[in-house]
N, C-alpha and C. Protein backbone atom coordinates (compact mmCIF):
# COMPACT_ATOMS: atom_id res chain seq x y z
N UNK A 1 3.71 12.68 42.85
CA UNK A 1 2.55 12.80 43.71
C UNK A 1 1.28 12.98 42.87
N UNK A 2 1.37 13.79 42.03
CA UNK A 2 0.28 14.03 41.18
C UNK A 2 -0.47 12.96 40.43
N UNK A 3 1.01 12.56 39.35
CA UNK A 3 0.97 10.63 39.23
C UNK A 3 -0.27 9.68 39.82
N UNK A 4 0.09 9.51 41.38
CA UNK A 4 -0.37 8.78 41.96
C UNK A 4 -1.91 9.22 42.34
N UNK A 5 -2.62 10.28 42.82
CA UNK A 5 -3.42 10.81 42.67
C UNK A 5 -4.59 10.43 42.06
N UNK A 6 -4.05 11.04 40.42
CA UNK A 6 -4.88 10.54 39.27
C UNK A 6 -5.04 9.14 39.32
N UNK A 7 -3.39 8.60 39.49
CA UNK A 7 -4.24 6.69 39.75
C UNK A 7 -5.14 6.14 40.45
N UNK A 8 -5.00 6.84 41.84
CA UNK A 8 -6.18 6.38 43.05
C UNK A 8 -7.36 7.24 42.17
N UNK A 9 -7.52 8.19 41.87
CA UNK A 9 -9.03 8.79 41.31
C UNK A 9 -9.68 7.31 40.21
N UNK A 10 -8.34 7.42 38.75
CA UNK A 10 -9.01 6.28 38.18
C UNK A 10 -9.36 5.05 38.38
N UNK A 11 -8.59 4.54 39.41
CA UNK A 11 -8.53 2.95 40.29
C UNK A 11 -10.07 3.13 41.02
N UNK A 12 -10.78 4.11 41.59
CA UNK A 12 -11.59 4.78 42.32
C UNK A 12 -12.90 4.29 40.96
N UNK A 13 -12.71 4.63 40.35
CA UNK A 13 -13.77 5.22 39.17
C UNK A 13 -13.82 3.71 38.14
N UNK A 14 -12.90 3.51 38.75
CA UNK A 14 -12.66 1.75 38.10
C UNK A 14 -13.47 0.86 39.04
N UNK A 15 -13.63 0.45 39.99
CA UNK A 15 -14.05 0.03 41.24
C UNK A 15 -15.24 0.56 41.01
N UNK A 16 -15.76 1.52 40.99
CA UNK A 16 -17.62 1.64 41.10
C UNK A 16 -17.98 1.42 39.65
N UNK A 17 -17.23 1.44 38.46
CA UNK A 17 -17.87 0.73 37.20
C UNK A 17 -17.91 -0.51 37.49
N UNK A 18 -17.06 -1.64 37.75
CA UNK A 18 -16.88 -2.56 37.83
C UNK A 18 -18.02 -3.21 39.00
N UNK A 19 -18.36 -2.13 40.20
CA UNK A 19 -19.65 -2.96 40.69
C UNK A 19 -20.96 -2.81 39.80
N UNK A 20 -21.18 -1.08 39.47
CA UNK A 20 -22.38 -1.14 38.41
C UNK A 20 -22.40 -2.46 37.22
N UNK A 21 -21.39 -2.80 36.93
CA UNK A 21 -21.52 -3.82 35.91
C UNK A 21 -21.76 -5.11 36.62
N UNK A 22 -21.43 -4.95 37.44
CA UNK A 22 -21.48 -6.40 38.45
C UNK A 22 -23.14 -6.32 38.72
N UNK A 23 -23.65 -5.33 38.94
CA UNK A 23 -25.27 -4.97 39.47
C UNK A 23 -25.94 -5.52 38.11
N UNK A 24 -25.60 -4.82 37.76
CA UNK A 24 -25.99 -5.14 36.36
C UNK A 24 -25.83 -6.35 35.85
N UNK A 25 -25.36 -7.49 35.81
CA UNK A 25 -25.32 -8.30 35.10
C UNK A 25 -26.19 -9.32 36.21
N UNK A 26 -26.37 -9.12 37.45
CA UNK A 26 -26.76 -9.72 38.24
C UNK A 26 -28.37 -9.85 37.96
N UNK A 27 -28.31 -8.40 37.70
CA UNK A 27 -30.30 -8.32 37.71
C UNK A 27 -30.48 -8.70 36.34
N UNK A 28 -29.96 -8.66 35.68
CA UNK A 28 -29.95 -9.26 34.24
C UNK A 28 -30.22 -10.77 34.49
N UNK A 29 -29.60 -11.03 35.12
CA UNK A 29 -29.25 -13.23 35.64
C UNK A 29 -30.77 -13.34 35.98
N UNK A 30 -31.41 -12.37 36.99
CA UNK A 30 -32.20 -12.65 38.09
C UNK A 30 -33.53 -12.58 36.86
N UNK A 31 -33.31 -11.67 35.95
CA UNK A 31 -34.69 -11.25 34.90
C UNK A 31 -35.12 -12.41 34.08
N UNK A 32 -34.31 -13.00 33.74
CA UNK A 32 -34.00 -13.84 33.39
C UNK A 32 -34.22 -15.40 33.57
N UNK A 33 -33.79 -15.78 34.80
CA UNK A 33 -33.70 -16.61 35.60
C UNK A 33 -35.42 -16.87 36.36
N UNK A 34 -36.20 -15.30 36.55
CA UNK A 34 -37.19 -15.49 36.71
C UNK A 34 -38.33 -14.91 35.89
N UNK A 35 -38.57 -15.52 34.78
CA UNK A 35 -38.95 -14.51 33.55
C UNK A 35 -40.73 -13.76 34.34
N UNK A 36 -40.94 -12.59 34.01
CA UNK A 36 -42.36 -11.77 34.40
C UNK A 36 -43.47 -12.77 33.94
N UNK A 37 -44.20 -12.94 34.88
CA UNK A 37 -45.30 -13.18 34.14
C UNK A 37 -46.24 -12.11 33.77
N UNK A 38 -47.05 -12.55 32.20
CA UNK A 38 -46.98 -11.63 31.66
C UNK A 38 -49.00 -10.92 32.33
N UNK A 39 -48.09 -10.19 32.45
CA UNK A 39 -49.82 -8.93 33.03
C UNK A 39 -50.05 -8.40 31.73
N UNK A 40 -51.84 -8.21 31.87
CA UNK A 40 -52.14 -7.44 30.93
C UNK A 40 -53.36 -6.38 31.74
N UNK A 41 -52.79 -5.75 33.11
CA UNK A 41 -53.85 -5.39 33.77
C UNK A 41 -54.15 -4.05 32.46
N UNK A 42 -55.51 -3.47 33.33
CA UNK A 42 -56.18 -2.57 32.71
C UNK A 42 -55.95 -1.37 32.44
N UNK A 43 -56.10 -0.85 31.23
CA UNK A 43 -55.78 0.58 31.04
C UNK A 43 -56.98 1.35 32.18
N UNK A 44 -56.59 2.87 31.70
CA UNK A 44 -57.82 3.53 32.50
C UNK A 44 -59.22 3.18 31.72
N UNK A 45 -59.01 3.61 30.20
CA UNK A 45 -60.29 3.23 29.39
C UNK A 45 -60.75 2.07 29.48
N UNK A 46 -59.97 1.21 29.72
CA UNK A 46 -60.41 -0.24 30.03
C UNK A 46 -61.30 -0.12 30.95
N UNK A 47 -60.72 0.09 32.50
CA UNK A 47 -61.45 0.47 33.20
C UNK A 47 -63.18 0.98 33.44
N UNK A 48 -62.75 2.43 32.69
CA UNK A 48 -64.63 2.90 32.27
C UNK A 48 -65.13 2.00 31.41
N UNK A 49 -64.53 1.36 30.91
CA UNK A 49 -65.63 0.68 29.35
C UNK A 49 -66.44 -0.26 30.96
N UNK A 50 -65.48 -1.08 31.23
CA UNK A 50 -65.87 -2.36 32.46
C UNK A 50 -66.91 -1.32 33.51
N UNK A 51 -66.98 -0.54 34.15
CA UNK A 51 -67.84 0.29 34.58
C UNK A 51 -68.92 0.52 33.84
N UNK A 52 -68.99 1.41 32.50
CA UNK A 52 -70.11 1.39 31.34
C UNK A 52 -70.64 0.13 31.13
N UNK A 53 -70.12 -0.72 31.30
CA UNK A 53 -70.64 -1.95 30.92
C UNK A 53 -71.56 -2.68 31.90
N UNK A 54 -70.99 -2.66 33.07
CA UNK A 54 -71.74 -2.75 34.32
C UNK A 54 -73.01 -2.42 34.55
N UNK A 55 -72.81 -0.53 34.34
CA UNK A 55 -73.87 0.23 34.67
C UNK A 55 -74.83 0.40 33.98
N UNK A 56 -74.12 -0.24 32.90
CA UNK A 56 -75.60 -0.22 31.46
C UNK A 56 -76.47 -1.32 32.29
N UNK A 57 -76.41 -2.52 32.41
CA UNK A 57 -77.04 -3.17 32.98
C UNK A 57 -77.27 -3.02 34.49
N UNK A 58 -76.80 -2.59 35.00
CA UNK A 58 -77.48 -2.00 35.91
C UNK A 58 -78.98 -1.11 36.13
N UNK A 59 -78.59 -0.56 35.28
CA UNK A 59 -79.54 0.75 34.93
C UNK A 59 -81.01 -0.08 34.52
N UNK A 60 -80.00 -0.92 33.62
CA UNK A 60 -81.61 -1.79 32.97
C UNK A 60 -82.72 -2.50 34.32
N UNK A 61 -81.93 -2.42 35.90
CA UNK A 61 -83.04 -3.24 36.51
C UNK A 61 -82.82 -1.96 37.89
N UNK A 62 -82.49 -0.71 37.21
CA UNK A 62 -82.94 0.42 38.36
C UNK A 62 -82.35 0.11 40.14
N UNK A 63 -80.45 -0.17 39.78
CA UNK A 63 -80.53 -0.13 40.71
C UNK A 63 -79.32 0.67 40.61
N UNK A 64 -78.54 1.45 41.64
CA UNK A 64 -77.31 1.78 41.88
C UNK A 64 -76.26 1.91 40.60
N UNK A 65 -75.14 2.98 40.46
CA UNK A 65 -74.19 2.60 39.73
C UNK A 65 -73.16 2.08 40.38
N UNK A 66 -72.39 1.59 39.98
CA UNK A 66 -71.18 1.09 40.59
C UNK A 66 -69.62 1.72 40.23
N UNK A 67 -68.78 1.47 41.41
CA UNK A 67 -67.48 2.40 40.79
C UNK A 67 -66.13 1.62 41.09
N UNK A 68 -65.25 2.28 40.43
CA UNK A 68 -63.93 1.34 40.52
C UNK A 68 -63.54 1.76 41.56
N UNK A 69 -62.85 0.20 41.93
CA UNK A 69 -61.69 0.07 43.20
C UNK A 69 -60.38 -0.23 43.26
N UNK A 70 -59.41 0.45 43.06
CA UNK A 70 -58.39 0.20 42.91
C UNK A 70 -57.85 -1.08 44.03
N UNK A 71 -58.56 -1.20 45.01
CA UNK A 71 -58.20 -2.55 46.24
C UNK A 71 -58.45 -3.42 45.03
N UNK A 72 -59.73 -3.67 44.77
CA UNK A 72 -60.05 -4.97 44.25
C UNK A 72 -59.68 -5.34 43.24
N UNK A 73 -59.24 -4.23 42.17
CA UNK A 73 -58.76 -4.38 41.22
C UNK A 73 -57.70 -5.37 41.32
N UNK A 74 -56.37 -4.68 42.61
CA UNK A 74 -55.00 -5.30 42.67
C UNK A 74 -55.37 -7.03 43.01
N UNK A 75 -56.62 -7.29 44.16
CA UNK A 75 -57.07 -8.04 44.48
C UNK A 75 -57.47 -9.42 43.06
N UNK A 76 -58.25 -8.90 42.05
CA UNK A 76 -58.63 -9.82 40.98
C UNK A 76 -57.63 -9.55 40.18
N UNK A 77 -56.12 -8.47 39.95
CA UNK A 77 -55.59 -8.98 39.19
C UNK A 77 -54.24 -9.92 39.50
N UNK A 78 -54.10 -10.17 40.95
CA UNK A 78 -53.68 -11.41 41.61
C UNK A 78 -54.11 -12.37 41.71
N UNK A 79 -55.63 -12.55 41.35
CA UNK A 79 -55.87 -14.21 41.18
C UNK A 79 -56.26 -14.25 39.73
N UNK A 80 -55.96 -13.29 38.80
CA UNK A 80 -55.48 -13.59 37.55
C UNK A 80 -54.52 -14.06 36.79
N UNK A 81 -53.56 -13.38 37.66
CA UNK A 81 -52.30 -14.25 37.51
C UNK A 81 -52.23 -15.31 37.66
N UNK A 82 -52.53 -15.45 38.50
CA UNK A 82 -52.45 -16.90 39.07
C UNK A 82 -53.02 -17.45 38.56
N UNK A 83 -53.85 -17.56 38.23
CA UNK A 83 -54.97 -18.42 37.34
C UNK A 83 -54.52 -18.81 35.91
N UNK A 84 -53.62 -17.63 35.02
CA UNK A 84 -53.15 -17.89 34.13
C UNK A 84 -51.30 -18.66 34.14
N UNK A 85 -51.13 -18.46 35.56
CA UNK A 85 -50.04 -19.83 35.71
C UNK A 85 -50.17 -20.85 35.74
N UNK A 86 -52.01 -21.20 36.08
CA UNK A 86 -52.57 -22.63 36.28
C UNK A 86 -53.49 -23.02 34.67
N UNK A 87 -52.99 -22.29 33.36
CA UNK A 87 -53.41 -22.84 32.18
C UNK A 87 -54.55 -22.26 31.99
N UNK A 88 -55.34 -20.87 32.56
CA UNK A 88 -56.27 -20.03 32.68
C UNK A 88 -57.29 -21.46 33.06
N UNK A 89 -57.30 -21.94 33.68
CA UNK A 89 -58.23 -22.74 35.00
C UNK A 89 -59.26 -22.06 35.28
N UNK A 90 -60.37 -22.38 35.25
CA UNK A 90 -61.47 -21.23 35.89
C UNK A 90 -61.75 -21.53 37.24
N UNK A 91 -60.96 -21.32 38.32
CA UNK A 91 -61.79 -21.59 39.88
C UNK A 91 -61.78 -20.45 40.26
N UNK A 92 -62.67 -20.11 41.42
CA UNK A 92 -62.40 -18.88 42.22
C UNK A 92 -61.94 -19.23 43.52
N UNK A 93 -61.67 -17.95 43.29
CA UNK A 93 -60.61 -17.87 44.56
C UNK A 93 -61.44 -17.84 46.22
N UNK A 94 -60.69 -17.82 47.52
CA UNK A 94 -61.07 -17.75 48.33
C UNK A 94 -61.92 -16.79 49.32
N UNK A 95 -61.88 -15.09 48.01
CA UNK A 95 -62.41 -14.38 48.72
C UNK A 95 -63.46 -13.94 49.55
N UNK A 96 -63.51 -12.61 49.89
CA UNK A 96 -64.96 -12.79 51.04
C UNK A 96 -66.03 -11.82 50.00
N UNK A 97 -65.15 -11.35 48.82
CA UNK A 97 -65.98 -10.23 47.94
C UNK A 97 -66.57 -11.31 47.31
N UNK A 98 -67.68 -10.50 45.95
CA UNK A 98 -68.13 -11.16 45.06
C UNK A 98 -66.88 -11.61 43.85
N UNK A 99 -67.33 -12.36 42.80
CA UNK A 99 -66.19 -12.50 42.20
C UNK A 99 -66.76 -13.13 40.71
N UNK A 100 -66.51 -12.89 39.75
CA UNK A 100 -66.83 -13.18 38.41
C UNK A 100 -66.21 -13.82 37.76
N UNK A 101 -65.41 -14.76 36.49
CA UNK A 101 -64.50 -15.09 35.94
C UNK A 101 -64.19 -15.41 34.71
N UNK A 102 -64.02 -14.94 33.53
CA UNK A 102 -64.35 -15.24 32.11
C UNK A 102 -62.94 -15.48 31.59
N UNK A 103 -62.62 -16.37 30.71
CA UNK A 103 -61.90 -17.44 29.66
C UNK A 103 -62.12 -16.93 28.55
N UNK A 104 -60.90 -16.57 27.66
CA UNK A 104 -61.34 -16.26 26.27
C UNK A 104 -60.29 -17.36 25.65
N UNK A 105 -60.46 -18.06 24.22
CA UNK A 105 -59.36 -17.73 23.63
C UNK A 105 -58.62 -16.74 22.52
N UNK A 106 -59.03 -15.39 22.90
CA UNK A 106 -58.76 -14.08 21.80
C UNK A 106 -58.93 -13.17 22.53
N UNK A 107 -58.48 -11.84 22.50
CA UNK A 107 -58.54 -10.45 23.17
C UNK A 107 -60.28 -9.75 23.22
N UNK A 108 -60.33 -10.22 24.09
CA UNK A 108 -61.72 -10.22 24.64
C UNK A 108 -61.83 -8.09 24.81
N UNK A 109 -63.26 -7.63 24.35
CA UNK A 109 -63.33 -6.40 25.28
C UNK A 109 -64.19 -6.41 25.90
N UNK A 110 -64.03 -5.54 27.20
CA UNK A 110 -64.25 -5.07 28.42
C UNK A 110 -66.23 -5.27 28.20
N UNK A 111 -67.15 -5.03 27.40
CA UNK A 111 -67.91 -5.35 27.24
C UNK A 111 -68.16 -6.69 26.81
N UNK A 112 -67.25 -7.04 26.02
CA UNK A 112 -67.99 -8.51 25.48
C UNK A 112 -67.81 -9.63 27.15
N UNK A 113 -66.82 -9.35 27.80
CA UNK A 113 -67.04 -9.67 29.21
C UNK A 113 -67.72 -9.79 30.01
N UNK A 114 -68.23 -8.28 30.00
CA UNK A 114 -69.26 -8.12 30.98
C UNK A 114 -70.96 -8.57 30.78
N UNK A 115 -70.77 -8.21 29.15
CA UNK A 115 -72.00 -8.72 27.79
C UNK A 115 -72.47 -10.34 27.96
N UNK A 116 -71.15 -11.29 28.28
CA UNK A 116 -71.23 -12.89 28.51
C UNK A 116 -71.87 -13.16 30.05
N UNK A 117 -71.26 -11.94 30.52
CA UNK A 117 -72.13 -12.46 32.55
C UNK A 117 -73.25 -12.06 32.12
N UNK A 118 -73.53 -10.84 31.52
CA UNK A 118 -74.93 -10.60 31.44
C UNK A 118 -75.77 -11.49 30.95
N UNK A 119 -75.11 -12.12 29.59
CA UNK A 119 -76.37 -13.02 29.11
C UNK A 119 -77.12 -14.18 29.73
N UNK A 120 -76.86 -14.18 30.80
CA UNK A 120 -77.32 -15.28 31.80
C UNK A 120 -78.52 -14.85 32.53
N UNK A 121 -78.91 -13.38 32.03
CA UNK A 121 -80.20 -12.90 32.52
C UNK A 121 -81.30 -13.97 32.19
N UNK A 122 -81.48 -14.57 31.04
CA UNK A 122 -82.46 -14.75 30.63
C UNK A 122 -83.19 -15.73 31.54
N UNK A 123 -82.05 -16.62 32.24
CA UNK A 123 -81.99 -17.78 33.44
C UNK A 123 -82.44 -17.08 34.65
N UNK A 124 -82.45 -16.13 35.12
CA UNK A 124 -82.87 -15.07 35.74
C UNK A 124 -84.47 -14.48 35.69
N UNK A 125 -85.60 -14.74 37.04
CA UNK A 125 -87.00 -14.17 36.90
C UNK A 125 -87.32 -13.18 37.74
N UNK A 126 -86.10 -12.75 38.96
CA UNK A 126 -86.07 -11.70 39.36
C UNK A 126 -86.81 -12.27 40.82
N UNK A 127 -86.68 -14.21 41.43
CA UNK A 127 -87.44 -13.90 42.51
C UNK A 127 -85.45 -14.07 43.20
N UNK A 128 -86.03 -14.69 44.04
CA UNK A 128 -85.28 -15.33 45.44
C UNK A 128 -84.06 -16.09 44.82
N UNK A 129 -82.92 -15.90 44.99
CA UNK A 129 -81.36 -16.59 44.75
C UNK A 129 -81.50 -17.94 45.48
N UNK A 130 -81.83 -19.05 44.00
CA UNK A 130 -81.76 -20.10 44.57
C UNK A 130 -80.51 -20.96 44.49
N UNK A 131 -80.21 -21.51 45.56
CA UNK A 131 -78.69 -21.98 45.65
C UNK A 131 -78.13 -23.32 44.51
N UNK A 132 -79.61 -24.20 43.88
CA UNK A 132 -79.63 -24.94 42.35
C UNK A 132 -79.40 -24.10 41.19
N UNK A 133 -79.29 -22.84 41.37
CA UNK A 133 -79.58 -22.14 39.86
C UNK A 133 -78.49 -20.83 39.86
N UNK A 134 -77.43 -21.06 41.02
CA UNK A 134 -76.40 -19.59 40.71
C UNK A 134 -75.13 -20.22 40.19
N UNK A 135 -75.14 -21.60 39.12
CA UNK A 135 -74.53 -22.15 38.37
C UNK A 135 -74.97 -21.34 36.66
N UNK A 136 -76.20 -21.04 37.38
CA UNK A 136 -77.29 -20.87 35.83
C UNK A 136 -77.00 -19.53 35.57
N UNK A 137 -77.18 -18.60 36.68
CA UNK A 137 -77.57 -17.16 36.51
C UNK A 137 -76.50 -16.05 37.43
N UNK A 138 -75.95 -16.82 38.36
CA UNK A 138 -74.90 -16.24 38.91
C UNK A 138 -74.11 -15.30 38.66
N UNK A 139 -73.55 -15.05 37.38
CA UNK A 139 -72.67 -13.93 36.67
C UNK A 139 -73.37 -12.70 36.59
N UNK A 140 -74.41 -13.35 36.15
CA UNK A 140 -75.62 -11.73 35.61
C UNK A 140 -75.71 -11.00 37.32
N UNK A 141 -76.26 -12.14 38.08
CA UNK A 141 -76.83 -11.09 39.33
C UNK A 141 -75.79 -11.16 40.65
N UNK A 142 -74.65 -10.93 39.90
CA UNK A 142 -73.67 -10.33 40.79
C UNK A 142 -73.08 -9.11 40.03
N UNK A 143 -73.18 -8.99 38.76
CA UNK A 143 -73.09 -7.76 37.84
C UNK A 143 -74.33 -6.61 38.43
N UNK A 144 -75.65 -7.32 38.83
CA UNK A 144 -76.50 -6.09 38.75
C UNK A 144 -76.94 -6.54 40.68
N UNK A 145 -76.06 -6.90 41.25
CA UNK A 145 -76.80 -6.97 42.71
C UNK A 145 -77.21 -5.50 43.21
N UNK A 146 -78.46 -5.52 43.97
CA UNK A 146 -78.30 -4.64 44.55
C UNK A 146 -77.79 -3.56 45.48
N UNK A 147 -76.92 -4.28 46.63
CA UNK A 147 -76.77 -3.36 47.13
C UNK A 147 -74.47 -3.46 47.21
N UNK A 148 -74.31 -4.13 45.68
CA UNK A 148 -72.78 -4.17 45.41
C UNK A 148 -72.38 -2.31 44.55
N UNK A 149 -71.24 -1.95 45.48
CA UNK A 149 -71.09 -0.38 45.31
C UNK A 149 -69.77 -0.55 44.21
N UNK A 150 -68.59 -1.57 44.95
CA UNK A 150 -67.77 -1.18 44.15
C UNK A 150 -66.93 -2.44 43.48
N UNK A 151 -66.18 -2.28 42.28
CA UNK A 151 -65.62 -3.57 41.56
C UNK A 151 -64.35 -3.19 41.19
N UNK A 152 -63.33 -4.06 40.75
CA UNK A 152 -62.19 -4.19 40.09
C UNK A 152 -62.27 -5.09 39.46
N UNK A 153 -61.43 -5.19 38.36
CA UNK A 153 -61.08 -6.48 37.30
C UNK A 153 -59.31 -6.44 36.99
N UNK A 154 -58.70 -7.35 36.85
CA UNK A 154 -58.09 -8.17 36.31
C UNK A 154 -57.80 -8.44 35.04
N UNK A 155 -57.15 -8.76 34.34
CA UNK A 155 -56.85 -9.66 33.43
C UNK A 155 -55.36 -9.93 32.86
N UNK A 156 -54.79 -11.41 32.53
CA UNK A 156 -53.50 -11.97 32.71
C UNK A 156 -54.05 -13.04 31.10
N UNK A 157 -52.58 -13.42 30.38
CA UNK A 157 -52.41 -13.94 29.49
C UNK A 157 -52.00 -15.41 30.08
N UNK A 158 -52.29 -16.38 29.78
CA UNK A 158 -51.87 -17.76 29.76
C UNK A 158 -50.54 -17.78 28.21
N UNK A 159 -49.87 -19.21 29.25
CA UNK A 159 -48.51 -19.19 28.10
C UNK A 159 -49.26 -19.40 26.77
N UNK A 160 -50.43 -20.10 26.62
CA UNK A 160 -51.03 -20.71 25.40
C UNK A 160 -51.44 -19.15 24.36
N UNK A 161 -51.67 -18.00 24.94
CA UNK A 161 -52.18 -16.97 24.35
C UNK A 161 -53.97 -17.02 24.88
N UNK A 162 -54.44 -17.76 25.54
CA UNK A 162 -55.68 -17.20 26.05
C UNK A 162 -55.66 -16.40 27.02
N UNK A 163 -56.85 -15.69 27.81
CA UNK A 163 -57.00 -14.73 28.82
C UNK A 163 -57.65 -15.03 29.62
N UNK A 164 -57.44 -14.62 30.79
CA UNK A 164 -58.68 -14.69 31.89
C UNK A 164 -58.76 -13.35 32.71
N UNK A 165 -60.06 -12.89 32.71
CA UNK A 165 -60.58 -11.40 33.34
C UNK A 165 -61.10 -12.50 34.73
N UNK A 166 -61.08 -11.31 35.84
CA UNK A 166 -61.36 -11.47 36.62
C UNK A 166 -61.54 -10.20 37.49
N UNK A 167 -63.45 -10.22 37.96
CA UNK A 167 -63.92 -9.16 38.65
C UNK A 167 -64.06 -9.31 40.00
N UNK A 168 -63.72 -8.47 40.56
CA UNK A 168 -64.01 -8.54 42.25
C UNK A 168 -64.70 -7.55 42.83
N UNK A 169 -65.93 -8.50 43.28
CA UNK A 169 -66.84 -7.06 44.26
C UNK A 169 -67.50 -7.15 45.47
N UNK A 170 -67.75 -5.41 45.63
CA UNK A 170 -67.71 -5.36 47.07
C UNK A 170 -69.07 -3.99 47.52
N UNK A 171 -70.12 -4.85 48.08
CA UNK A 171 -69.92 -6.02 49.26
C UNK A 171 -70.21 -7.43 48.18
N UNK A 172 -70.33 -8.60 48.56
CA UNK A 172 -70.57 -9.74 47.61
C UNK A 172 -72.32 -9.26 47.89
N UNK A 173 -72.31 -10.28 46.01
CA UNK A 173 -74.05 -10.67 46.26
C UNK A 173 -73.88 -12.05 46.01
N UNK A 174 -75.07 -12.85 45.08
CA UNK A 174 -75.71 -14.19 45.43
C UNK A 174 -75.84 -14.62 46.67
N UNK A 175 -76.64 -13.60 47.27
CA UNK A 175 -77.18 -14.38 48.88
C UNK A 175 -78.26 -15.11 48.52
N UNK A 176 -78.20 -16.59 48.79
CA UNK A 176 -79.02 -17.49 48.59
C UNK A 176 -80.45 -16.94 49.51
N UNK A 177 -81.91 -16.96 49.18
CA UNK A 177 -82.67 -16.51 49.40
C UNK A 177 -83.46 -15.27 49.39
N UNK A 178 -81.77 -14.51 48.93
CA UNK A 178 -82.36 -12.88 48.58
C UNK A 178 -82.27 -12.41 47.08
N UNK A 179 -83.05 -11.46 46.73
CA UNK A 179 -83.25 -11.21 45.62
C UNK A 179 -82.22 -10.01 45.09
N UNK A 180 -81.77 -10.34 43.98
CA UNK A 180 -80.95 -9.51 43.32
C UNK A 180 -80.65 -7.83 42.89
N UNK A 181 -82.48 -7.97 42.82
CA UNK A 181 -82.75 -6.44 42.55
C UNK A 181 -84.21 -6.33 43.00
């Protein structure tokens, strides 16, 4: 009796290894089978630098600071991905926020990002958002719109090793006819 016992215990203990290994080799198949694409969302410091970076220019045309959003964040770092499944492609996406989009080929930082929308100030005279010229200046004065509170960013690796950041904000600016700041 005892005998038998111990057999049903080890037969028992045999049977739930044998599914853990079975689990296991399954999600192994599945990891595999569907390899991650690879994220490189944002640290926290990442984060503030992309805020500091913002608000520096911000500051420079006296309007509002701006703060992170964890919505928009998840928001731009889903059409980052995506974007870097499509060969880091630069389109934007369909949203109703504002939206930014920068291409590197090298590990871009969080300023030199925000540093490239900015430099489009110079295209920028501070009247009326004209709908010929937010090809020209567009990046800069959705970085410093006035009355945009909050942003997230993104960023995803292409198989090639380039990057694409991607900011999302809220409420949108470039309203054609209104002024930025």
């Amino acid at each position: 009796m005892r005998f038998e016992i111990l057999t049903m215990i080890s037969y028992n203990k045999s049977i739930k290894m044998y599914y853990h290994i079975v689990f296991l080799f399954v999600g192994l198949l599945f990891i595999s089978a569907n390899p991650k694409e690879e994220i490189c969302s944002l640290s926290q410091n990442e984060q503030q630098r992309i805020i500091g970076a913002h608000n520096k220019w911000r500051a420079k045309v006296k309007v509002d600071s701006i703060a992170w959003s964890d919505e928009l964040a998840i928001e731009a770092q889903k059409w980052a991905n995506y974007l870097a499944k499509k060969a880091c492609r630069m389109k934007h996406s369909k949203t109703q926020n504002g939206e930014n989009i920068y291409w590197s080929n090298y590990d871009s930082t969080p300023e030199e990002v925000v540093g490239d929308w900015a430099s489009e100030k110079k295209y920028y005279r501070g009247g009326k958002i004209k709908a010929s010229k937010t090809s020209i200046y567009g990046h800069y004065t959705q970085v410093v719109w006035y009355n945009t509170k909050l942003v997230g960013c993104g960023r995803a690796k292409c198989k090639n090793g380039d990057e694409i950041w991607v900011c999302t904000y809220s409420p949108a600016g470039n309203y054609i006819g209104e002024k930025a700041y």
